[in-house]
N, C-alpha and C. Protein backbone atom coordinates (compact mmCIF):
# COMPACT_ATOMS: atom_id res chain seq x y z
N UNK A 1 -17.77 39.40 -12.05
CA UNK A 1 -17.86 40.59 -12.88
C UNK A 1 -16.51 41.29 -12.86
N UNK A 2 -16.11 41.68 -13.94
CA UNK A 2 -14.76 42.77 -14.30
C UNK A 2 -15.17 43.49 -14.91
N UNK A 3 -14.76 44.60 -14.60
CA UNK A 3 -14.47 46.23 -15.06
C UNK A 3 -13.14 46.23 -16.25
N UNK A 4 -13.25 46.25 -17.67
CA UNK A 4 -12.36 45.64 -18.44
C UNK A 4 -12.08 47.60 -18.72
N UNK A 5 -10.46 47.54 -18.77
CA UNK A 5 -9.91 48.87 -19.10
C UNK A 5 -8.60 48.38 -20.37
N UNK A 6 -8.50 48.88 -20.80
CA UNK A 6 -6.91 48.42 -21.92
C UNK A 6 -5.94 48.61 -21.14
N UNK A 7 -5.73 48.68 -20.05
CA UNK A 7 -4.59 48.15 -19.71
C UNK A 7 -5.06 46.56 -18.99
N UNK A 8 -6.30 46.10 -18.62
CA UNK A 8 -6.72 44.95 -18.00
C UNK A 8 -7.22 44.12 -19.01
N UNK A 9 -7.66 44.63 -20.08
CA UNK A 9 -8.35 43.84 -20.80
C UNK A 9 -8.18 42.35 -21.53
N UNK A 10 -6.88 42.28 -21.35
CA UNK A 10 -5.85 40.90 -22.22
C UNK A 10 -6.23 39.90 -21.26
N UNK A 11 -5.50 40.49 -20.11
CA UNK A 11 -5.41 39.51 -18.55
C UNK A 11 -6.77 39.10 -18.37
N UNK A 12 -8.38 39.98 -18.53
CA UNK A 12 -9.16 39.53 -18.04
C UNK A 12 -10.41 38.54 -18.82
N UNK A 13 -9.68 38.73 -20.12
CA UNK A 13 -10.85 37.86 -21.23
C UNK A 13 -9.22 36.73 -21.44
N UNK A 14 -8.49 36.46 -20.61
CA UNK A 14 -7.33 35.68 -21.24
C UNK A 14 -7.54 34.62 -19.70
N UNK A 15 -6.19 34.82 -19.70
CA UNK A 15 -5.33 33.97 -18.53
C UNK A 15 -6.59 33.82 -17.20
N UNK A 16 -6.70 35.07 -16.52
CA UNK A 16 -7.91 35.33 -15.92
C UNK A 16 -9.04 34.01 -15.65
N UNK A 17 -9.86 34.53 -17.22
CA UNK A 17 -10.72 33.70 -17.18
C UNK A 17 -10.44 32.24 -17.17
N UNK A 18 -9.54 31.95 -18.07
CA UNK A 18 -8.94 30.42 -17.95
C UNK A 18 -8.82 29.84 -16.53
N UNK A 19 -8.28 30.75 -15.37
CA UNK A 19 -8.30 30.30 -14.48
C UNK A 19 -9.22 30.23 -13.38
N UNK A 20 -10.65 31.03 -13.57
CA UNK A 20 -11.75 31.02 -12.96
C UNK A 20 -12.06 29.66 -13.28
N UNK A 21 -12.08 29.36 -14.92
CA UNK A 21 -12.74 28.26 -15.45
C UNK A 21 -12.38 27.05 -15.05
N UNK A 22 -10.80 26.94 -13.86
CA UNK A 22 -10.89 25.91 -13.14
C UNK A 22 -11.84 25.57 -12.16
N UNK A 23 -12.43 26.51 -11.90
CA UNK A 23 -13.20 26.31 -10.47
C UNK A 23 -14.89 25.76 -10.92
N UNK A 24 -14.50 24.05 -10.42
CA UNK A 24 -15.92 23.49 -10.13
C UNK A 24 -16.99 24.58 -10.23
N UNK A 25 -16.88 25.45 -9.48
CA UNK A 25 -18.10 25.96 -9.10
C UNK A 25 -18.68 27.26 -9.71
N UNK A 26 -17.45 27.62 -10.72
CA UNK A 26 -17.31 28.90 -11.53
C UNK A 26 -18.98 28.64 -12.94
N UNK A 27 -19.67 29.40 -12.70
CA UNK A 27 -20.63 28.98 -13.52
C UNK A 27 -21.08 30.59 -14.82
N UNK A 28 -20.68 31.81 -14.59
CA UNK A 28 -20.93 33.06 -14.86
C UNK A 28 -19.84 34.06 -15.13
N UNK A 29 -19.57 34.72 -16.30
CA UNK A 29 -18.24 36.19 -16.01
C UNK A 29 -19.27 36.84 -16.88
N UNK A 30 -18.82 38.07 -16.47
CA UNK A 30 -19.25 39.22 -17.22
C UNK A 30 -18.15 40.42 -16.76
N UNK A 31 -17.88 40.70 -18.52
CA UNK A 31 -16.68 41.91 -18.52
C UNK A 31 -17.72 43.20 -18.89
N UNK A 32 -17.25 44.09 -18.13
CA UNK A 32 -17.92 45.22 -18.39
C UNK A 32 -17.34 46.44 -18.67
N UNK A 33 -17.97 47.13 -19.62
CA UNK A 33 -16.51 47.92 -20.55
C UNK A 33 -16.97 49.18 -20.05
N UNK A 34 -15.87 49.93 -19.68
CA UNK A 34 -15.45 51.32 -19.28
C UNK A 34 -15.47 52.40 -20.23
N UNK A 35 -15.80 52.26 -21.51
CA UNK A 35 -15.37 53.32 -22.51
C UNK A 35 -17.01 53.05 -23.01
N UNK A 36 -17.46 51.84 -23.14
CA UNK A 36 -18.76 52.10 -23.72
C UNK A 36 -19.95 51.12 -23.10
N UNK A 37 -21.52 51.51 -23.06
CA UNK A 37 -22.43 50.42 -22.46
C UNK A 37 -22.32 49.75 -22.93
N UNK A 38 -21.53 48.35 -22.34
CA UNK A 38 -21.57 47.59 -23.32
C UNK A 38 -20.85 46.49 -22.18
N UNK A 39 -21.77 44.97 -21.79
CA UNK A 39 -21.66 44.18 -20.77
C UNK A 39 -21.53 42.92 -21.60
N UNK A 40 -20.11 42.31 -21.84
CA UNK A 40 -20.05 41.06 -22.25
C UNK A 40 -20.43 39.54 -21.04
N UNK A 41 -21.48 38.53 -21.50
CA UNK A 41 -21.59 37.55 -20.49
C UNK A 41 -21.43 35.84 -21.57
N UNK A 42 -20.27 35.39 -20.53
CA UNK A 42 -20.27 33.84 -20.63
C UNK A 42 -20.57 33.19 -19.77
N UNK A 43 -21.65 32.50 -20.33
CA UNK A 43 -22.41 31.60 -19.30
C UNK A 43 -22.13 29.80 -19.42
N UNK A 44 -21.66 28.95 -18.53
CA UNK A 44 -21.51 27.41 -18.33
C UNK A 44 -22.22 27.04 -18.80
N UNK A 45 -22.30 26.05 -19.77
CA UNK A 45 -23.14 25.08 -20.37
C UNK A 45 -22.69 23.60 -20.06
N UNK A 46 -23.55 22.70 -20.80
CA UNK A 46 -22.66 21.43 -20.34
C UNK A 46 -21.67 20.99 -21.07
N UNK A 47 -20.72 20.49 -20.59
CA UNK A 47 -19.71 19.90 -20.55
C UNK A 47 -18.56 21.10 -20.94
N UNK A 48 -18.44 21.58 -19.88
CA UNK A 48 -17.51 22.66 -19.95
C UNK A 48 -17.61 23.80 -21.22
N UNK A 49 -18.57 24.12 -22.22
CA UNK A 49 -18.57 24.99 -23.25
C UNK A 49 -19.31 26.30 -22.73
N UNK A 50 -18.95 27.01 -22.80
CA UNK A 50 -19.64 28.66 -22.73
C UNK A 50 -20.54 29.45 -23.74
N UNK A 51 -21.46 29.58 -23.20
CA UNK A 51 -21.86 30.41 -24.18
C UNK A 51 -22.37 32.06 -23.88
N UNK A 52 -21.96 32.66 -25.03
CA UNK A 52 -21.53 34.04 -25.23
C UNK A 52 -22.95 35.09 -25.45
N UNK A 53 -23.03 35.78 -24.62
CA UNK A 53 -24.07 37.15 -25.42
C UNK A 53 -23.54 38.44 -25.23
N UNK A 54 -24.09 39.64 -25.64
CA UNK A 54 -23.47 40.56 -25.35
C UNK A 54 -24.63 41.83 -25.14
N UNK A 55 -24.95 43.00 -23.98
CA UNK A 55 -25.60 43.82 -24.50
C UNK A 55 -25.01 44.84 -24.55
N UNK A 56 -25.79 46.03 -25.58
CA UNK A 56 -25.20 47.47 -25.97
C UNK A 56 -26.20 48.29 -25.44
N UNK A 57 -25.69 48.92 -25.50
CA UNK A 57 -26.87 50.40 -25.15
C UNK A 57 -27.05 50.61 -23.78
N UNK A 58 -27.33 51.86 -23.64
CA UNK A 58 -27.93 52.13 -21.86
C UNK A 58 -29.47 51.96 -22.39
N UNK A 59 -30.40 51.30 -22.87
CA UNK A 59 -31.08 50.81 -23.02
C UNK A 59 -31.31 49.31 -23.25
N UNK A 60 -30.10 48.70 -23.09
CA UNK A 60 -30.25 47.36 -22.76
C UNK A 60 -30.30 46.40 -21.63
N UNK A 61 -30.47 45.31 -21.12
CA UNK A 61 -30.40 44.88 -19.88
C UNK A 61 -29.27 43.70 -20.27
N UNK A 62 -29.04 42.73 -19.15
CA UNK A 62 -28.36 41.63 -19.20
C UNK A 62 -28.43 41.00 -17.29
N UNK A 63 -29.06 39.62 -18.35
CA UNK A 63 -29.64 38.76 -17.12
C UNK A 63 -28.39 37.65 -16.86
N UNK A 64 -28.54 37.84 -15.00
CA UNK A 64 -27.35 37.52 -14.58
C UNK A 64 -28.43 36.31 -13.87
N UNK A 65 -27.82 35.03 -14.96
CA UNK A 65 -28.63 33.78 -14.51
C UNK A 65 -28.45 32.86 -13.45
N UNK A 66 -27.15 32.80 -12.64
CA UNK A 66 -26.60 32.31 -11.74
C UNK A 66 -27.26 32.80 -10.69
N UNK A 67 -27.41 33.86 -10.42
CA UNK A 67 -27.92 34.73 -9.18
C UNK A 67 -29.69 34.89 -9.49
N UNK A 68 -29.60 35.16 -10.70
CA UNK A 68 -31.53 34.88 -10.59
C UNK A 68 -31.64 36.55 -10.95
N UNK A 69 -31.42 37.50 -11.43
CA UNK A 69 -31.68 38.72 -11.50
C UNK A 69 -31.21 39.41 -13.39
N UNK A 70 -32.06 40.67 -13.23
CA UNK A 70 -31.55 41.12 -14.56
C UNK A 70 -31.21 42.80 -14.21
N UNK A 71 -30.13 43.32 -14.83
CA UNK A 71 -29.70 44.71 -14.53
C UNK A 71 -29.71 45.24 -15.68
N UNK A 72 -30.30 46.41 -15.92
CA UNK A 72 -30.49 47.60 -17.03
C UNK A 72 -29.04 48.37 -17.25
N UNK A 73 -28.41 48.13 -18.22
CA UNK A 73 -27.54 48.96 -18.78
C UNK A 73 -27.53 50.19 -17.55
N UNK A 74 -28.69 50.75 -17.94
CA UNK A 74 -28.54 52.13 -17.31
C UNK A 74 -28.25 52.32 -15.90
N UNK A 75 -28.76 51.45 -15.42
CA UNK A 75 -28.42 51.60 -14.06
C UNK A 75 -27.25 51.17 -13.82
N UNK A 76 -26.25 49.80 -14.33
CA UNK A 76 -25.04 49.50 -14.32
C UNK A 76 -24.22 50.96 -14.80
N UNK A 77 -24.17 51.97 -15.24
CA UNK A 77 -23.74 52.96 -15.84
C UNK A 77 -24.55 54.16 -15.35
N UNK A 78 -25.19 54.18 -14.15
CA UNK A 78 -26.04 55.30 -13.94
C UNK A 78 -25.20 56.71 -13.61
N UNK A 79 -23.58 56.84 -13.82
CA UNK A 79 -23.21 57.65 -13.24
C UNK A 79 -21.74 57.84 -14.14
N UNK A 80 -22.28 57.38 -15.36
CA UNK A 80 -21.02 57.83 -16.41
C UNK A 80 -21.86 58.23 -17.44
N UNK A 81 -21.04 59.31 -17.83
CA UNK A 81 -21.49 59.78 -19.24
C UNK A 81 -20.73 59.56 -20.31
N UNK A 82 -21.26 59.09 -21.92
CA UNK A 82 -20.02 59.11 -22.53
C UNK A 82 -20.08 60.54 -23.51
N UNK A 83 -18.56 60.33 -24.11
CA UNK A 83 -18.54 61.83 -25.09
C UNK A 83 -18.25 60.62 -26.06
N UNK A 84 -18.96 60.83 -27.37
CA UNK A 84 -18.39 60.39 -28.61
C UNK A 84 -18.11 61.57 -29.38
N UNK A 85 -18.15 62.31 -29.60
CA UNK A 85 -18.27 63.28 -30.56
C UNK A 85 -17.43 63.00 -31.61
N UNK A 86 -16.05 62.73 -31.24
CA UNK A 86 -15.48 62.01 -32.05
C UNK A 86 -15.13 60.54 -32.69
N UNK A 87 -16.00 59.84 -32.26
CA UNK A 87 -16.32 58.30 -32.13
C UNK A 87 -15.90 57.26 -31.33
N UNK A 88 -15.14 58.77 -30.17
CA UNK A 88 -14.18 57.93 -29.01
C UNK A 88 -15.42 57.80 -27.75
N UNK A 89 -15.50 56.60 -27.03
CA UNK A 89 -16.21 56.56 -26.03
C UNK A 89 -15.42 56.79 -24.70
N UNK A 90 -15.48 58.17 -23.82
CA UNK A 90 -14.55 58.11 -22.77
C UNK A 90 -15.75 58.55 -21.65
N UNK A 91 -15.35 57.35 -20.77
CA UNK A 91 -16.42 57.63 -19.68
C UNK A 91 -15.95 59.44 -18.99
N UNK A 92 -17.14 59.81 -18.39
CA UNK A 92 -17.04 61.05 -17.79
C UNK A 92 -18.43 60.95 -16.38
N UNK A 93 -17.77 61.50 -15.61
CA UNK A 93 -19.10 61.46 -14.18
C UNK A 93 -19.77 62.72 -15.10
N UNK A 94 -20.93 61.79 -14.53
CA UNK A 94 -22.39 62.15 -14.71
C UNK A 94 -22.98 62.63 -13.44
């Protein structure tokens, strides 16, 4: 799991991952975005292809299949608030 910020964000959906994706044993990433609920997951398939889902909302979940479990938006985020008012999402403690 990564905590993706714009200053990390290139490195960690880039180079990063490329190089997890050496590892035999690398089977799961999930980037998780700081400005809005919102948990990107690529999951191992066979023969090396990934496949992609994404959830939104603090009403969404995302099942972390490697480990056997599923986490609610909200609780991954139980302690940020966002402001859009202006359509900007900037986390704030909650």
């Amino acid at each position: 799991m990564e905590v993706i910020s714009p200053s990390t964000e290139s490195f960690d959906r880039g180079k990063k991952f490329q190089l997890y994706r050496c590892i035999p044993s690398f089977q799961e990433y999930l980037l998780i975005s700081q400005d809005s609920p919102t948990v990107e997951r690529f999951f191992k398939q066979a023969e090396n292809s990934w496949l992609y889902s994404v959830s939104n909302g603090l009403d969404g979940s995302v099942a972390i299949q490697s480990v056997g479990c599923e986490l609610s938006l909200d609780h991954i985020y139980r302690k940020v608030a966002f402001d859009d008012a202006n359509g900007n999402h900037r986390p704030q403690q909650r």
